[in-house]
Protein backbone atom coordinates (compact mmCIF):
# COMPACT_ATOMS: atom_id res chain seq x y z
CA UNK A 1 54.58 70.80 7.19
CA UNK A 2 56.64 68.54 9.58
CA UNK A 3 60.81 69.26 9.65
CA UNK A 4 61.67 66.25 7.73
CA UNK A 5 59.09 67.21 4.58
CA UNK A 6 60.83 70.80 5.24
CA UNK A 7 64.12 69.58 5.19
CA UNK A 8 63.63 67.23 2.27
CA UNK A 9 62.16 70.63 0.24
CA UNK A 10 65.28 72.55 1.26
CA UNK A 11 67.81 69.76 0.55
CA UNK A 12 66.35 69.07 -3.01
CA UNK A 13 66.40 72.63 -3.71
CA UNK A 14 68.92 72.94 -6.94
CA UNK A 15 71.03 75.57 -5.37
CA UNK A 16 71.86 73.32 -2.45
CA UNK A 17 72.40 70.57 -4.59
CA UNK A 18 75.05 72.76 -6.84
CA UNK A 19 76.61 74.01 -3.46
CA UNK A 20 77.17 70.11 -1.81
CA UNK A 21 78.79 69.51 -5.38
CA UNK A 22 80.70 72.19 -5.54
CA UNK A 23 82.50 71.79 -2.32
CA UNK A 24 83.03 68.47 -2.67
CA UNK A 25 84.68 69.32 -6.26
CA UNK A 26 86.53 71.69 -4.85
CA UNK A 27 87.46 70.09 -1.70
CA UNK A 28 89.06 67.53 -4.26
CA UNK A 29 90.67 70.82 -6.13
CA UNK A 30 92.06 71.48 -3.35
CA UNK A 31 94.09 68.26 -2.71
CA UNK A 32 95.26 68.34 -6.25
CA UNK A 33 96.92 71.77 -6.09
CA UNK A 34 98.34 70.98 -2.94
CA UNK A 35 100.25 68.06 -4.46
CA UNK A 36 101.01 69.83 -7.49
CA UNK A 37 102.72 73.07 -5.36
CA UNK A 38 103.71 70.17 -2.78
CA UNK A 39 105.65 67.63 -5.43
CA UNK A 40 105.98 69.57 -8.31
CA UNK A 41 106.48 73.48 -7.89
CA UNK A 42 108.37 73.23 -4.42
CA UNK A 43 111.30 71.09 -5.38
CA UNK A 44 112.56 73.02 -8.19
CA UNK A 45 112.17 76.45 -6.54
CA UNK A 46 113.82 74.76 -3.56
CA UNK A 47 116.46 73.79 -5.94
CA UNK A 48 117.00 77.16 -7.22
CA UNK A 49 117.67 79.02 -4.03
CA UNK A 50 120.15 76.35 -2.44
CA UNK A 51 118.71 72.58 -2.03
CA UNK A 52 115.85 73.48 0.51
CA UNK A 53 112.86 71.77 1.31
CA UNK A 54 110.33 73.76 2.28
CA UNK A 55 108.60 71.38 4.13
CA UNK A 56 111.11 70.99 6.86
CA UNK A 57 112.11 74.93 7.02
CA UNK A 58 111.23 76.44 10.73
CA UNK A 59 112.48 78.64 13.42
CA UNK A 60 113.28 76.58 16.53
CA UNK A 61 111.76 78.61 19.68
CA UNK A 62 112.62 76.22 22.32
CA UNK A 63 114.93 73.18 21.70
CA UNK A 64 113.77 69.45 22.41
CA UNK A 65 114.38 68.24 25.94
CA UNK A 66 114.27 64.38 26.54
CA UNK A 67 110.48 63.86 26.55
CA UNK A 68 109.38 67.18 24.98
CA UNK A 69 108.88 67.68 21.23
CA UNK A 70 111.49 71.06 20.21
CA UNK A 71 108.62 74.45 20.16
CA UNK A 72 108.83 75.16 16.29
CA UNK A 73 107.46 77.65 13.66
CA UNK A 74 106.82 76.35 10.30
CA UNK A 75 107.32 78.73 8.27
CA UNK A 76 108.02 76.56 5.55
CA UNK A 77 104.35 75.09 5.85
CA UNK A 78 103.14 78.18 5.81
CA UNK A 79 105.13 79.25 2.50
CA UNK A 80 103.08 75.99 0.89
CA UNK A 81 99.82 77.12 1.79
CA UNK A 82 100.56 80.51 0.85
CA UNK A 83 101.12 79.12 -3.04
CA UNK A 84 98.25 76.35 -3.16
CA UNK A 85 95.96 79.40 -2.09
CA UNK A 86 97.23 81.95 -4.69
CA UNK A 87 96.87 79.05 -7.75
CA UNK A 88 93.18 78.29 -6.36
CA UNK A 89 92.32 82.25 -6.18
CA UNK A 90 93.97 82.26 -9.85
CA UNK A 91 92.42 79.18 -11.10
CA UNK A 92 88.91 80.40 -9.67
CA UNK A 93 89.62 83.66 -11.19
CA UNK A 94 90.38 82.15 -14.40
CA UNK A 95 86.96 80.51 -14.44
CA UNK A 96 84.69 82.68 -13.20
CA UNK A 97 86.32 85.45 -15.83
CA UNK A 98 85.39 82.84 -18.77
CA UNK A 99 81.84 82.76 -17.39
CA UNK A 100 81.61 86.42 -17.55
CA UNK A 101 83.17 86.42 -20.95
CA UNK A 102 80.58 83.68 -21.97
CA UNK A 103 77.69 85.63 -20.38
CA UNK A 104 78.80 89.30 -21.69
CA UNK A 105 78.93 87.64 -25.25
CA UNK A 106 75.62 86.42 -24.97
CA UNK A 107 74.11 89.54 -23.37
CA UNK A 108 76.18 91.56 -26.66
CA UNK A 109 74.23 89.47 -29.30
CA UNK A 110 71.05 90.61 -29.80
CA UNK A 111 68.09 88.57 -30.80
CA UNK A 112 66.38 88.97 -33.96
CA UNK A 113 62.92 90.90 -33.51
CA UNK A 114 59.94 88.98 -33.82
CA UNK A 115 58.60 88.42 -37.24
CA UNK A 116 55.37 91.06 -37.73
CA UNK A 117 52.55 89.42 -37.04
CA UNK A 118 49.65 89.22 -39.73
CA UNK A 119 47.73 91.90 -38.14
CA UNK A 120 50.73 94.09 -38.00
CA UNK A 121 51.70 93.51 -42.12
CA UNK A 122 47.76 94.10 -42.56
CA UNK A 123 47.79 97.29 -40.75
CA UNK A 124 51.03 98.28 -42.52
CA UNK A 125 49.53 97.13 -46.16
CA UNK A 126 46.24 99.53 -45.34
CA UNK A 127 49.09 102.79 -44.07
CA UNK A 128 50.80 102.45 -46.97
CA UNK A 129 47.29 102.57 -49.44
CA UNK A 130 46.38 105.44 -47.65
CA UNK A 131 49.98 107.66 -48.09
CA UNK A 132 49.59 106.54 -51.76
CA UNK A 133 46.36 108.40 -52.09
């Protein structure tokens, strides 16, 4: 088997194909809930302790100098990320525990047996002459 046919059987493989969509949906996630926490939960919370945007907050290490940018950490960055990671974990939480809700309700109801066969009814028609006599 040459490495393209190999690749080809690997790439078409429907766990592969699952995983490229999933990243890509969540890739696209992602950017979502980072403008959501970004434009929408920042401003308010920066409202409610003082007016700050949390965009700009950082601890100047070394001022600018003419040509040289000021040394900066940005902690307020940081802060951002911190959120849009804790509502992915949550929303991915929140999904897969409806999956395992779906699939633990599925595993609790049982199937109905089999109907008996003709053989079986036969064989239990011939016990239950045989107790009679």
């Amino acid at each position: 088997m040459s490495m393209i046919q190999e690749f080809k059987t690997f790439a078409m493989k429907g766990n592969v194909v699952d995983m490229a969509v999933g990243i890509i949906v969540g890739g696209a996630f992602g950017k979502i809930v980072s403008s959501f926490v970004a434009d929408v939960i920042m401003p308010p919370i920066g409202i409610l302790i003082g007016g700050v945007d949390f965009s700009n907050l950082a601890i100047v290490i070394k001022e600018a100098a003419g040509d040289v940018a000021a040394v900066t950490i940005n902690y307020g960055a940081f802060v951002q990320t911190v959120i849009d990671f804790t509502i992915i974990a949550f929303a991915i939480f929140m999904a897969i525990k409806a999956m395992n809700s779906l699939k633990r309700k599925k595993e609790e109801t049982p199937e109905a047996p089999p109907a008996p066969s003709n053989e079986e009814i036969l064989l239990t028609e011939i016990r239950d002459l045989l107790q009679q006599k």
